[in-house]
N, C-alpha and C. Protein backbone atom coordinates (compact mmCIF):
# COMPACT_ATOMS: atom_id res chain seq x y z
N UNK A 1 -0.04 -15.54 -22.35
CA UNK A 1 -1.22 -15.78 -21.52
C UNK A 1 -0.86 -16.10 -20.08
N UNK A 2 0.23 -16.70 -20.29
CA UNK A 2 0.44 -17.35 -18.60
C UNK A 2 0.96 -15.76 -17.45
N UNK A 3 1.32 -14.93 -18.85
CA UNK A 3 1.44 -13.28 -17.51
C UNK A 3 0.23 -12.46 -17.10
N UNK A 4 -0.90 -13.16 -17.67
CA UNK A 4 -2.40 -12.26 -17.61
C UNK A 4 -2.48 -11.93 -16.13
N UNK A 5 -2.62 -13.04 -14.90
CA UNK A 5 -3.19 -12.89 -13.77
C UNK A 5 -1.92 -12.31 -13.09
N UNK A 6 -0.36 -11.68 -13.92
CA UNK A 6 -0.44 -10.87 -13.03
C UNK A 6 -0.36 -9.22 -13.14
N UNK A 7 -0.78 -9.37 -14.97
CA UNK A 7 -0.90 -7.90 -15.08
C UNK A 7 -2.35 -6.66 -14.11
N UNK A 8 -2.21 -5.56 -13.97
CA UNK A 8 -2.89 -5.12 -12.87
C UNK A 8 -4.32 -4.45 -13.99
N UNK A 9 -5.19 -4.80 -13.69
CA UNK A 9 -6.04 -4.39 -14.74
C UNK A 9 -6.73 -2.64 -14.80
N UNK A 10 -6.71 -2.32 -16.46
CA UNK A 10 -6.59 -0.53 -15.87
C UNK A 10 -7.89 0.14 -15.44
N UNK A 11 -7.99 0.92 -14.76
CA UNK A 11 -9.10 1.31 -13.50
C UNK A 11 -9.19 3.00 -14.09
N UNK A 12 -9.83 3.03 -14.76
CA UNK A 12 -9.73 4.94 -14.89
C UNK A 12 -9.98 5.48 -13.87
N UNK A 13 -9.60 6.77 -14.02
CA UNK A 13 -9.89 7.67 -12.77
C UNK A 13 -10.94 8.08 -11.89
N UNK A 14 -10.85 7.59 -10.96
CA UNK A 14 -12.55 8.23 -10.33
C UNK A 14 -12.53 9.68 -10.06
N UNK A 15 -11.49 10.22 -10.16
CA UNK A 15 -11.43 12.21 -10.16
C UNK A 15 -10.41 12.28 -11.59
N UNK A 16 -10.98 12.38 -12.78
CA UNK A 16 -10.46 12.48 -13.76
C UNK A 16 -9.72 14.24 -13.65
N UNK A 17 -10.72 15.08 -13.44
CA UNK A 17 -11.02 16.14 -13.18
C UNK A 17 -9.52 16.84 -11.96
N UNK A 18 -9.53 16.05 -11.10
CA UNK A 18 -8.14 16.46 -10.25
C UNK A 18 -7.29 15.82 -10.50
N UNK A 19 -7.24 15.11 -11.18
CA UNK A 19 -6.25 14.24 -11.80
C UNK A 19 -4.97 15.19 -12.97
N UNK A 20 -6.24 15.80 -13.53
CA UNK A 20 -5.67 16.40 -14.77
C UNK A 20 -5.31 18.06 -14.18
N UNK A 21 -5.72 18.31 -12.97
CA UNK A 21 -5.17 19.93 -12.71
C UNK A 21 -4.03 19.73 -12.07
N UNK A 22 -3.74 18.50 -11.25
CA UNK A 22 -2.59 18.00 -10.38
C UNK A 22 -1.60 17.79 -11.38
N UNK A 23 -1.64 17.17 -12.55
CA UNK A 23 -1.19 17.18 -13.89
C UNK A 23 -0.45 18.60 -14.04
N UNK A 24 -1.26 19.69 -14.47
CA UNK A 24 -1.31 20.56 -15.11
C UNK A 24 -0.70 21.59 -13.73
N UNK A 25 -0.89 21.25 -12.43
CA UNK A 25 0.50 22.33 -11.78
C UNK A 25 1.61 21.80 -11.67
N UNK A 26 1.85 20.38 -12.14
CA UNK A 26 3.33 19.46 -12.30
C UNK A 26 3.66 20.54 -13.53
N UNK A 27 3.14 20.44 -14.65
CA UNK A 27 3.20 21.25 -15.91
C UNK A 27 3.98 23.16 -15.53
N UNK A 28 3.39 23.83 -15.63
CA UNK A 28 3.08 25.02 -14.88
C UNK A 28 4.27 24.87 -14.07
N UNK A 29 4.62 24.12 -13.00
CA UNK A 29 6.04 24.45 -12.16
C UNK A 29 7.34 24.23 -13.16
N UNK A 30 7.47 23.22 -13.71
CA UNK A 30 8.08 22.73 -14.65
C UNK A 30 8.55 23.88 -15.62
N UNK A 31 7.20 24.44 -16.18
CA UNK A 31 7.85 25.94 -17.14
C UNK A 31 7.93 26.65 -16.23
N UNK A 32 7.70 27.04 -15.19
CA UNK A 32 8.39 28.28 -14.34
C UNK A 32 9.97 28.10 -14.01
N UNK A 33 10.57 26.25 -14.12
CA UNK A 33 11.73 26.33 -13.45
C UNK A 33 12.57 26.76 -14.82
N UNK A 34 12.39 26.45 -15.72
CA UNK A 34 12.39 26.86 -17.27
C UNK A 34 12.83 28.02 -17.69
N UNK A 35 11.47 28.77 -16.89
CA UNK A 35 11.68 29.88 -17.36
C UNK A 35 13.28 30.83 -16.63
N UNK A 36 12.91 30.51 -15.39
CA UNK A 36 13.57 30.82 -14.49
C UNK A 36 14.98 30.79 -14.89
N UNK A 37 15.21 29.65 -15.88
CA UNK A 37 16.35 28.99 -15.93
C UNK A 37 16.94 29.65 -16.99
N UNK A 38 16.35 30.48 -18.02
CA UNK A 38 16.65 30.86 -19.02
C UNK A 38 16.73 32.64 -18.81
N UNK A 39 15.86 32.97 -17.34
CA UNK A 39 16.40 34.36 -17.28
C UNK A 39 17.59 34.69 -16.50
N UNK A 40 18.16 33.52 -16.11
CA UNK A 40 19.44 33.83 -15.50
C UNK A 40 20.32 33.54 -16.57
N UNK A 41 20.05 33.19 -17.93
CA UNK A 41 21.48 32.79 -18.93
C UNK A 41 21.08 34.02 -19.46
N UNK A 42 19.97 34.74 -19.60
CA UNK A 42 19.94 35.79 -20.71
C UNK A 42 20.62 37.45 -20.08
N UNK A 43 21.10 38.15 -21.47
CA UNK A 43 21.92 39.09 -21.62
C UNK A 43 20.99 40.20 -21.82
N UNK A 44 20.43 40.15 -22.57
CA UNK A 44 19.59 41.12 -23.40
C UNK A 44 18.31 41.91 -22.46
N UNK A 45 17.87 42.80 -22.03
CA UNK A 45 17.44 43.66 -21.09
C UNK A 45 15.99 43.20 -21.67
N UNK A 46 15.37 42.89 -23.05
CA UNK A 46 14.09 42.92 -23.83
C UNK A 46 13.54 41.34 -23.23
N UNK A 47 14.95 40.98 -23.32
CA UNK A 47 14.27 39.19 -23.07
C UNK A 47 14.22 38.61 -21.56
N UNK A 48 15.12 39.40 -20.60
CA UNK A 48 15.09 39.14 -19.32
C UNK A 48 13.56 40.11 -19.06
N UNK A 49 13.18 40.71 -19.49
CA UNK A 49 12.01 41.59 -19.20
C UNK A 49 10.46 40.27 -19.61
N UNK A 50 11.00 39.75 -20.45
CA UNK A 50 9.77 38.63 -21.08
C UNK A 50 10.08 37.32 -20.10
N UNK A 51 10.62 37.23 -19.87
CA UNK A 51 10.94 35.80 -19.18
C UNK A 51 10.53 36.21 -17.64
N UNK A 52 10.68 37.48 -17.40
CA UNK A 52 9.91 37.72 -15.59
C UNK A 52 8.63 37.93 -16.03
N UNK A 53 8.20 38.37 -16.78
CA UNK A 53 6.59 38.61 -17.27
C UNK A 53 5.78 37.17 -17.26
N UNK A 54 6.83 36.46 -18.05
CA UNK A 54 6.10 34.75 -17.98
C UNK A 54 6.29 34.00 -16.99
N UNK A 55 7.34 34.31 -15.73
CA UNK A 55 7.53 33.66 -14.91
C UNK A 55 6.27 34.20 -13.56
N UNK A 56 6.03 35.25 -13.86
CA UNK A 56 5.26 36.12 -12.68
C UNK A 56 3.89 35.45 -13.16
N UNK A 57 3.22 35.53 -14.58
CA UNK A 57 2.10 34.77 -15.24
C UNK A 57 2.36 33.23 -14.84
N UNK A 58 3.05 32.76 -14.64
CA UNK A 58 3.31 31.33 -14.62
C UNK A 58 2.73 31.25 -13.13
N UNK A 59 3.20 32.18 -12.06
CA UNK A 59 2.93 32.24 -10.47
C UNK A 59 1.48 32.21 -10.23
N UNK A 60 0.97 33.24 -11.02
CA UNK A 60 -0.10 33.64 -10.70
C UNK A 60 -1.06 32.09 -11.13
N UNK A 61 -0.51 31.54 -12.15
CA UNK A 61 -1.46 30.17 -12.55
C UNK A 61 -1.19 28.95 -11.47
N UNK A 62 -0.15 28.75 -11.09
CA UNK A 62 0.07 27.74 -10.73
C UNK A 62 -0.67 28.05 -9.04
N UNK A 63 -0.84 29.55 -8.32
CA UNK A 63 -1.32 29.96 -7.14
C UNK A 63 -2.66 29.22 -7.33
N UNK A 64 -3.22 29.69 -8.45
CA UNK A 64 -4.85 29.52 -9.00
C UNK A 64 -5.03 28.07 -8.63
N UNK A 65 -4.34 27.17 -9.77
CA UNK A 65 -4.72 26.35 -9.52
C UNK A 65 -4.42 25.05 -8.42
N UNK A 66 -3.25 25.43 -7.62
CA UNK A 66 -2.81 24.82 -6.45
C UNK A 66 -4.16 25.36 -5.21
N UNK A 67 -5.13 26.50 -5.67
CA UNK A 67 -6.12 26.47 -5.10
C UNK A 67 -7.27 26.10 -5.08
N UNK A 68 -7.40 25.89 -6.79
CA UNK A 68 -8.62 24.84 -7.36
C UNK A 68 -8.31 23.31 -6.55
N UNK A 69 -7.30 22.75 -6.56
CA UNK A 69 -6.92 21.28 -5.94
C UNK A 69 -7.05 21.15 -4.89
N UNK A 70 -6.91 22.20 -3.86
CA UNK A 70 -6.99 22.32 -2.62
C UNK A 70 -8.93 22.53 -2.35
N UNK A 71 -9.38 23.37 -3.02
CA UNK A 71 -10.79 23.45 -2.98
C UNK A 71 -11.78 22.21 -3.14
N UNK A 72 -11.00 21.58 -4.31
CA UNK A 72 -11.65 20.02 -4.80
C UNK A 72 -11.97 19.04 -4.02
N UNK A 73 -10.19 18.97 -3.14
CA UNK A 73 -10.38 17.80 -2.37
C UNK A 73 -11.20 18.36 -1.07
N UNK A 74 -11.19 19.53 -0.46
CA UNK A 74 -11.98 19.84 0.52
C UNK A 74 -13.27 19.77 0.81
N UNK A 75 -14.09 20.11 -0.98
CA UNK A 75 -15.15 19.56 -1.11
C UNK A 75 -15.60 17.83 -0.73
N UNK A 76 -15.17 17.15 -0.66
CA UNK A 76 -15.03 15.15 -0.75
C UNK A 76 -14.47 15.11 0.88
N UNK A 77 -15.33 14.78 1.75
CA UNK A 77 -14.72 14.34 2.91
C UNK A 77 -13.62 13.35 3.53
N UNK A 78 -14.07 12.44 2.64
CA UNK A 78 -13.11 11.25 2.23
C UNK A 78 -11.94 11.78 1.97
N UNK A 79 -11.44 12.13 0.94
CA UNK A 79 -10.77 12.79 0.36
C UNK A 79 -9.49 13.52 1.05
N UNK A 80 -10.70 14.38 2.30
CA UNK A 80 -9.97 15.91 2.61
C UNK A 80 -9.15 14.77 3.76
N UNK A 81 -10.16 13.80 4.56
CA UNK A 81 -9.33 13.09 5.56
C UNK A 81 -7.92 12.23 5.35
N UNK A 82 -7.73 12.02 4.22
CA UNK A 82 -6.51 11.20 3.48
C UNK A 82 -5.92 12.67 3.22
N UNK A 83 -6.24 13.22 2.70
CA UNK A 83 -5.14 14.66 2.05
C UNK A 83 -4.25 15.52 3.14
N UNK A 84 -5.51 15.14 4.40
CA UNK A 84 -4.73 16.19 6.16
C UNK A 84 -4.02 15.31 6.69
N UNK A 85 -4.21 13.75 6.54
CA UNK A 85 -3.54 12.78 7.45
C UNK A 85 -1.96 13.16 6.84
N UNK A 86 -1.91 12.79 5.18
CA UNK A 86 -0.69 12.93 4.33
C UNK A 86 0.10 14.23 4.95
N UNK A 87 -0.47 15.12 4.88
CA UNK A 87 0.27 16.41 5.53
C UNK A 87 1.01 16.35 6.54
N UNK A 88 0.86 15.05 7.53
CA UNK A 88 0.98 14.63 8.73
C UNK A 88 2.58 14.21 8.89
N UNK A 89 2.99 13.77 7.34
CA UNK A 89 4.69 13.60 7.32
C UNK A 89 4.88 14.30 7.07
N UNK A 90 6.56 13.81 7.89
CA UNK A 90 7.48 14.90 7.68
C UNK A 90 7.83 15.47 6.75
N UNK A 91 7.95 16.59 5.72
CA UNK A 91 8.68 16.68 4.38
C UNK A 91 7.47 16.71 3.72
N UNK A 92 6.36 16.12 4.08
CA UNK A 92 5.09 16.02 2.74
C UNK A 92 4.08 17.64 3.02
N UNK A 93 3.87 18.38 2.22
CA UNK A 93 2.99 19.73 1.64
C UNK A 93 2.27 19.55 1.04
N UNK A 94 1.17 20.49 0.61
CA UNK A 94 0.06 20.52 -0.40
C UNK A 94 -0.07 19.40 -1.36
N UNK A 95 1.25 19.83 -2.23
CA UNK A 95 1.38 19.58 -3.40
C UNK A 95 1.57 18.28 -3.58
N UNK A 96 2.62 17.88 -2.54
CA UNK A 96 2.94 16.23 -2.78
C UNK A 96 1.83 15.40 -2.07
N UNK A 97 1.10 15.59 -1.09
CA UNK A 97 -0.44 14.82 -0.51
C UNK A 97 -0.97 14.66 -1.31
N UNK A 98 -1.06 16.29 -2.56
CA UNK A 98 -2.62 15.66 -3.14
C UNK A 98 -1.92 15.00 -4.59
N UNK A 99 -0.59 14.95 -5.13
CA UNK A 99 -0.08 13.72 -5.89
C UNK A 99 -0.43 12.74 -5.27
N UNK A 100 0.00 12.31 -4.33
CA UNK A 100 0.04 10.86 -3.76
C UNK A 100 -1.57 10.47 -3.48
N UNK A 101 -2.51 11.22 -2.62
CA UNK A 101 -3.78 11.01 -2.80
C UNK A 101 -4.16 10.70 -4.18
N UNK A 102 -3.96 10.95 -5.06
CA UNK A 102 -4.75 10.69 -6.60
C UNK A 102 -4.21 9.28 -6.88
N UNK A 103 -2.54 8.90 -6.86
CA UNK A 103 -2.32 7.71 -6.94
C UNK A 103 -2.77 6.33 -5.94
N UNK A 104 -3.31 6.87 -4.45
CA UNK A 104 -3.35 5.86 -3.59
C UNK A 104 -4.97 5.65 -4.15
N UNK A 105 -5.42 7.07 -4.01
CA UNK A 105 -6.76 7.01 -4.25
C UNK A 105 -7.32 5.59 -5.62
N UNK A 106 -7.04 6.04 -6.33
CA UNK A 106 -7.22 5.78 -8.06
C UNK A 106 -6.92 4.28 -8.10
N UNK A 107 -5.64 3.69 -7.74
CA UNK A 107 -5.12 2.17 -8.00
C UNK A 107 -5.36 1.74 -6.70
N UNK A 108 -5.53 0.46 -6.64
CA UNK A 108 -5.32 -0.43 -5.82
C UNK A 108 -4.22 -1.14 -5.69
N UNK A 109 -3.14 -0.57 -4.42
CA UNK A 109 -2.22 -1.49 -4.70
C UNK A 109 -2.11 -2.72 -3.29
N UNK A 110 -1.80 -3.78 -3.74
CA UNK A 110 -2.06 -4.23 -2.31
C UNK A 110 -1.15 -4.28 -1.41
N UNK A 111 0.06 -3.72 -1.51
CA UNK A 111 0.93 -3.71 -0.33
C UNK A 111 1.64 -2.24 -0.46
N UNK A 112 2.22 -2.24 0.20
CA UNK A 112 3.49 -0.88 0.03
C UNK A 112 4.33 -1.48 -0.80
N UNK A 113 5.00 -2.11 -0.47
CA UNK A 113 6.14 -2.34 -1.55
C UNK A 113 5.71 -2.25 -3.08
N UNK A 114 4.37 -2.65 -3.23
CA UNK A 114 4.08 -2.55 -4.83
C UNK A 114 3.93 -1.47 -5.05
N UNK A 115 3.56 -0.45 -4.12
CA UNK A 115 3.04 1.07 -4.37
C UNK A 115 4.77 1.75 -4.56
N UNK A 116 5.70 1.48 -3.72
CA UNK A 116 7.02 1.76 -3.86
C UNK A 116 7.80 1.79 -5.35
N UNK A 117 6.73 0.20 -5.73
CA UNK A 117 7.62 0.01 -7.02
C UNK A 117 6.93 0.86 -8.38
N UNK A 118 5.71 1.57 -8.08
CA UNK A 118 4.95 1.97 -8.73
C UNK A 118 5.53 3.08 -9.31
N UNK A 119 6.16 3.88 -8.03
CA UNK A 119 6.68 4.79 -8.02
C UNK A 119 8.37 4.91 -8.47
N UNK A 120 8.83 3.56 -8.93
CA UNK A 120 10.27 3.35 -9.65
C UNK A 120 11.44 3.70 -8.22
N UNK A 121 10.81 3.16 -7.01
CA UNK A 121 11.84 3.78 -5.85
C UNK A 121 12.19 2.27 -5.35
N UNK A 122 12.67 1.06 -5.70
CA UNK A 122 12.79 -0.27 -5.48
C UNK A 122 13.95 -0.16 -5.00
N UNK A 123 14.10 -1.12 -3.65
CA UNK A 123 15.97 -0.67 -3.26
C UNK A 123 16.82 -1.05 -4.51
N UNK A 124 17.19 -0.47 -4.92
CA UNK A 124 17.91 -0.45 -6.69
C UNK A 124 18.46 0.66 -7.07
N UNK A 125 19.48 1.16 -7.08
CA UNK A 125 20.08 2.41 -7.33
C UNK A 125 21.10 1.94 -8.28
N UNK A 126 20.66 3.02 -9.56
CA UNK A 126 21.61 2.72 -10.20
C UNK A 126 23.17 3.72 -10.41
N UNK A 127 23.84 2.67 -10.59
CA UNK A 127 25.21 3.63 -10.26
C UNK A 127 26.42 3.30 -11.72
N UNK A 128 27.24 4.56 -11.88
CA UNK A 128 28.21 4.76 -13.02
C UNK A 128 28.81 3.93 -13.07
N UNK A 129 29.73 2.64 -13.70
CA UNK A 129 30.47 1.85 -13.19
C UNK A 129 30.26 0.87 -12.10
N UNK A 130 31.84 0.52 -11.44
CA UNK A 130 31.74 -0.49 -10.74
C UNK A 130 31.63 -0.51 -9.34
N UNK A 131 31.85 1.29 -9.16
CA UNK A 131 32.49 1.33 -7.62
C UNK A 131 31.05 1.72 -6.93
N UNK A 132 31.16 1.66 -5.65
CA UNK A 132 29.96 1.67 -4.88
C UNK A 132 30.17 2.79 -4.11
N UNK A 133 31.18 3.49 -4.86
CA UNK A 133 31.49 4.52 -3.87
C UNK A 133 30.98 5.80 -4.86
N UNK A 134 30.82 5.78 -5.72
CA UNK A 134 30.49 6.69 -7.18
C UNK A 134 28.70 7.11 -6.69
N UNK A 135 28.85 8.58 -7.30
CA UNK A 135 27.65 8.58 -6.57
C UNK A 135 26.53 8.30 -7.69
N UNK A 136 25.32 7.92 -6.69
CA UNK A 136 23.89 7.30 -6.94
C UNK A 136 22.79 7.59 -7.97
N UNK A 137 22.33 7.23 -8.55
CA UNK A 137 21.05 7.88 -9.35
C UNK A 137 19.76 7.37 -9.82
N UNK A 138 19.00 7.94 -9.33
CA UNK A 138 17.59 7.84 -9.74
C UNK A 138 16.98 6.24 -10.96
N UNK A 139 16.57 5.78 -10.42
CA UNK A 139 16.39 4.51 -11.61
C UNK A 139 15.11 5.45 -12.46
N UNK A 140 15.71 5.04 -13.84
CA UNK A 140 14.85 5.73 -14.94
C UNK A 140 13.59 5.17 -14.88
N UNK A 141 13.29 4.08 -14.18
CA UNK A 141 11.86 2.93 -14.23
C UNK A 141 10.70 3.62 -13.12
N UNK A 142 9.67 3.76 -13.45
CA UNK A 142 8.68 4.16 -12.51
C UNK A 142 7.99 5.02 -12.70
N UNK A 143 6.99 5.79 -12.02
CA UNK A 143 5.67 7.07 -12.34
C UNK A 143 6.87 8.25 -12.07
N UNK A 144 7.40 9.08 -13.35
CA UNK A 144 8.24 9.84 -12.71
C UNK A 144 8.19 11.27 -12.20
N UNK A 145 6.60 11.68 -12.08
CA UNK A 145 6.01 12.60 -11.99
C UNK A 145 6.05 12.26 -10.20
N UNK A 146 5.78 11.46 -9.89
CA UNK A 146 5.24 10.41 -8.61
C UNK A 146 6.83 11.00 -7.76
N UNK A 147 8.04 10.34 -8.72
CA UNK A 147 9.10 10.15 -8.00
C UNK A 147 9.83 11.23 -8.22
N UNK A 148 9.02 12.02 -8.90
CA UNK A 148 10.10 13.46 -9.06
C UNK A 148 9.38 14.28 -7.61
N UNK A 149 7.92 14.13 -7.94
CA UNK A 149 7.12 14.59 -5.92
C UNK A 149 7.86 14.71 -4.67
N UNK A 150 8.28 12.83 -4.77
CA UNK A 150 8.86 12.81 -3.64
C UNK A 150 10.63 13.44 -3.17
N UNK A 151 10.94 13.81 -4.15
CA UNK A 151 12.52 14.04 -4.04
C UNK A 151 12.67 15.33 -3.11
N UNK A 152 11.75 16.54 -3.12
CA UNK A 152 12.12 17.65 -2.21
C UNK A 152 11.91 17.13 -1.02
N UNK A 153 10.37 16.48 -0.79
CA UNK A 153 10.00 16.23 0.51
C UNK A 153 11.35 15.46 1.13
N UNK A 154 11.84 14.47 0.89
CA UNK A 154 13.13 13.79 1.32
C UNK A 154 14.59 14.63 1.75
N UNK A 155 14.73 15.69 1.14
CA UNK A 155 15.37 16.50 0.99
C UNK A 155 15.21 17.29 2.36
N UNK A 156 13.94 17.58 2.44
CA UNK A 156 13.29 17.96 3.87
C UNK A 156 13.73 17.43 4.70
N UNK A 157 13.31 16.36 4.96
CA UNK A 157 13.81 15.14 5.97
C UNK A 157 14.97 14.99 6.19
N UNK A 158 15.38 14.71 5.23
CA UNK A 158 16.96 14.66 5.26
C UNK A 158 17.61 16.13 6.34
N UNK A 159 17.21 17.18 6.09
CA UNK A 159 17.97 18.33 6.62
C UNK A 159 17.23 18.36 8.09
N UNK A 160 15.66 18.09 8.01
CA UNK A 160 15.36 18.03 9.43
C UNK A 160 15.53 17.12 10.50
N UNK A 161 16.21 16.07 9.63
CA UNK A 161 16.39 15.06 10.51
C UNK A 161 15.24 14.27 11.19
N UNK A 162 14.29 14.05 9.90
CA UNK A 162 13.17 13.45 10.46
C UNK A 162 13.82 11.85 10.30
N UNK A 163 14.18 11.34 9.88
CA UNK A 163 14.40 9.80 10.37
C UNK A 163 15.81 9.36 10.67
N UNK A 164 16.04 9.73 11.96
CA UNK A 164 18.12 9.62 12.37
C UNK A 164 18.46 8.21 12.27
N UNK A 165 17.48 7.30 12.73
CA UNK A 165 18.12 5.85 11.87
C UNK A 165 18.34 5.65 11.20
N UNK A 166 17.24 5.91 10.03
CA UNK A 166 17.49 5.76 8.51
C UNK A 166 18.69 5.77 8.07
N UNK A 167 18.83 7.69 8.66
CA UNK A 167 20.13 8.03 7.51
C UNK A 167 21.73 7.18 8.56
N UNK A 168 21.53 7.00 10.09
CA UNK A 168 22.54 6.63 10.20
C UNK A 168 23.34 5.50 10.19
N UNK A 169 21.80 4.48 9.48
CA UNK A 169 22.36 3.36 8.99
C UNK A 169 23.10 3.56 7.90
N UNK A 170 22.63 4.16 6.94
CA UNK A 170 23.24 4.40 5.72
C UNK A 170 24.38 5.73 5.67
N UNK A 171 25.05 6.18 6.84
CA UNK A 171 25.89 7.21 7.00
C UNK A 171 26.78 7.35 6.07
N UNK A 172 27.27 6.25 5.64
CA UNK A 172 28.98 5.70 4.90
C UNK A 172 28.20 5.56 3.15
N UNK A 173 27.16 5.58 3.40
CA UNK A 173 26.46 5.49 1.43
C UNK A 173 26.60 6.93 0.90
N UNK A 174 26.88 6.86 -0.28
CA UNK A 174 26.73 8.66 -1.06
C UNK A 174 25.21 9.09 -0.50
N UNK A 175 25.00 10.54 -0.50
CA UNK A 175 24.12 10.91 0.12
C UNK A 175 22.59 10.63 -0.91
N UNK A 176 22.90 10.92 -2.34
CA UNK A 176 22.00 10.52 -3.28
C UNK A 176 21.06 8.91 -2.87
N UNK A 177 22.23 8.07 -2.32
CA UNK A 177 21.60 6.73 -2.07
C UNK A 177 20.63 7.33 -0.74
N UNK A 178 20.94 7.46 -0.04
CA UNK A 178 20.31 8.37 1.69
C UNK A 178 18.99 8.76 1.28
N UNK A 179 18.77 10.29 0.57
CA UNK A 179 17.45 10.36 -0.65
C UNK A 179 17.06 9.56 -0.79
N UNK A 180 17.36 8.40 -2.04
CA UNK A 180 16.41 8.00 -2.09
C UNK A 180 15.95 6.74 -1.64
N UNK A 181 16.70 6.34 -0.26
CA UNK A 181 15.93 5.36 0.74
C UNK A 181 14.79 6.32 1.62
N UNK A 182 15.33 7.36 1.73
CA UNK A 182 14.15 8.33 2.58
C UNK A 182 12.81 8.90 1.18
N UNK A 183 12.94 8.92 0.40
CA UNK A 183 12.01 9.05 -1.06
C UNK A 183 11.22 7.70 -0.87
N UNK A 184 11.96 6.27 -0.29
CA UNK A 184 11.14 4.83 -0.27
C UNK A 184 10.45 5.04 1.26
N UNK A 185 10.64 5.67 1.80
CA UNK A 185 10.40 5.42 3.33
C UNK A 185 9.48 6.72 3.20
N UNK A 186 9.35 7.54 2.78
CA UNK A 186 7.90 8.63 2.56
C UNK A 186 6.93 8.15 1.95
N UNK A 187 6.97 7.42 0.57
CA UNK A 187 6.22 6.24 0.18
C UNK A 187 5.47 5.28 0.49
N UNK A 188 6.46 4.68 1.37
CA UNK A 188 5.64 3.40 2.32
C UNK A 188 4.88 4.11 3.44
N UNK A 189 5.05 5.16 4.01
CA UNK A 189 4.59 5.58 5.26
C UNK A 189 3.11 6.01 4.98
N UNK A 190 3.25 6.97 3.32
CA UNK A 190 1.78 7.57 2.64
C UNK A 190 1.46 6.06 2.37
N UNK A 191 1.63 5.13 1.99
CA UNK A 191 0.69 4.09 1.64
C UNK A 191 0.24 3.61 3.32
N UNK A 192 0.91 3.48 4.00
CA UNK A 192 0.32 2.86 5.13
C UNK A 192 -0.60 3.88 5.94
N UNK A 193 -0.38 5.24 5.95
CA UNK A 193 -1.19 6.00 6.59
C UNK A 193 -2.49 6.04 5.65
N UNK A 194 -2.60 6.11 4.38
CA UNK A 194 -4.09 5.80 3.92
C UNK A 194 -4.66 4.81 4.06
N UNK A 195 -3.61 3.39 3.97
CA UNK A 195 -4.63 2.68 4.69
C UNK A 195 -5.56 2.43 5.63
N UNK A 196 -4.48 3.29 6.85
CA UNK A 196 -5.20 2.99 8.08
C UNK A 196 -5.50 4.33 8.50
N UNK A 197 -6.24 5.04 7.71
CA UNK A 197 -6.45 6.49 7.87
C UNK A 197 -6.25 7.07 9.29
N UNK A 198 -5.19 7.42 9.48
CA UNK A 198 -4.65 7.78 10.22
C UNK A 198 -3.54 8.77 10.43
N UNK A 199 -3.23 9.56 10.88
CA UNK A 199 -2.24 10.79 10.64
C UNK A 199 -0.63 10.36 11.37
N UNK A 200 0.29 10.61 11.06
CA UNK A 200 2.07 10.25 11.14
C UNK A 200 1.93 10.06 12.39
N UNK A 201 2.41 9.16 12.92
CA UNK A 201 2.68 8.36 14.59
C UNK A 201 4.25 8.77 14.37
N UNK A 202 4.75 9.31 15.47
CA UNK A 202 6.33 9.95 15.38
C UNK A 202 6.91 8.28 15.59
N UNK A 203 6.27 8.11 16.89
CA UNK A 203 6.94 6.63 17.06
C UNK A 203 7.17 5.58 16.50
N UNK A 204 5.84 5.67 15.58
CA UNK A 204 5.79 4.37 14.69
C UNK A 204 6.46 4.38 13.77
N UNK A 205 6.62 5.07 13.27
CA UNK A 205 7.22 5.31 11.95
C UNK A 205 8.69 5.98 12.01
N UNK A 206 8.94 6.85 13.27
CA UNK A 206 10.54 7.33 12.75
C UNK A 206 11.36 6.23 13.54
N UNK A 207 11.26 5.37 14.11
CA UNK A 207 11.87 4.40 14.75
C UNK A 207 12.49 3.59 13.51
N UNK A 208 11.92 2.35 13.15
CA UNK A 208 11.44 1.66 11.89
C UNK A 208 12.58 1.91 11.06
């Protein structure tokens, strides 16, 4: 009893409906990488022929409905203004705005850092052994749909060099650790730009 006031109490979805297609093109990419993955091991001329058939069917669904999501939120003004601001970072696209819109949208979290931890991206990296020099990995704890989102966008960043402090504080860390302080720092930036609905300030934020 004494952990009640600080468990977070559960809030169903107020877009059940985009909830579950945002779902379902996480799904859909997932078997395309799959598929993908299995027509480069295959030999056989019958089965590399079925695996581009399902991968091309897989395109055509995931086009569809990465356009149903896009249509949804455009409909909801609210909505569309949080979904264009998100677009506004560096590294963040379609796909990862309107993830993160459904989670900012949906929960209440009251700070960034809790939204960070929501997402299993806590400065916490877990590593093989003892050495700190071994490289980095993903903590198994968190929304991993959420934190699997953010990993290309970072990746982005990382190569565009959207935050040169960031990474050149952390120059001398394996690059995996680099990720995913820039995976925590795309995070905090989408939680603070919905708050204050507002679109990416270069200054404010790539300084920081």
């Amino acid at each position: 009893k004494r952990h009640l006031d600080k468990l977070t109490p559960f809030k169903p979805s107020e877009n059940p409906t985009l909830y579950k297609l945002i779902s379902l093109l996480q799904q859909l990419k997932q078997q395309q990488n799959e598929s993908q993955n299995r027509l480069h091991a295959a030999k056989d001329t019958f089965i590399r022929a079925t695996h581009e058939a399902i991968i091309l069917l897989l395109a055509k669904q995931i086009d569809q409905t990465a356009k149903r999501i896009d249509l949804m939120i455009q409909q909801q003004d609210s909505l569309n203004t949080h979904y264009k601001n998100l677009q506004t970072i560096p590294g963040i696209g379609k796909d990862t705005a309107a993830i993160l819109l459904n989670h900012l949208t949906d929960k209440q979290f009251k700070t960034a850092n809790k939204f960070v931890s929501f997402a299993g991206l806590s400065p916490r990296i877990e590593q093989s052994g003892t050495s700190v020099n071994k490289k980095g990995r993903l903590s198994r704890y968190g929304h991993r749909r959420l934190k699997r989102a953010l990993f290309m966008p970072a990746l982005v960043a990382y190569r565009i060099k959207a935050f040169p402090k960031l990474v050149q504080n952390l120059s001398k860390k394996p690059k995996m650790i680099v990720i995913v302080a820039l995976m925590r720092k795309l995070a905090k930036i989408a939680y603070y730009i919905h708050k204050t609905q507002k679109p990416f300030e270069k200054m404010r934020y790539q300084i920081a």
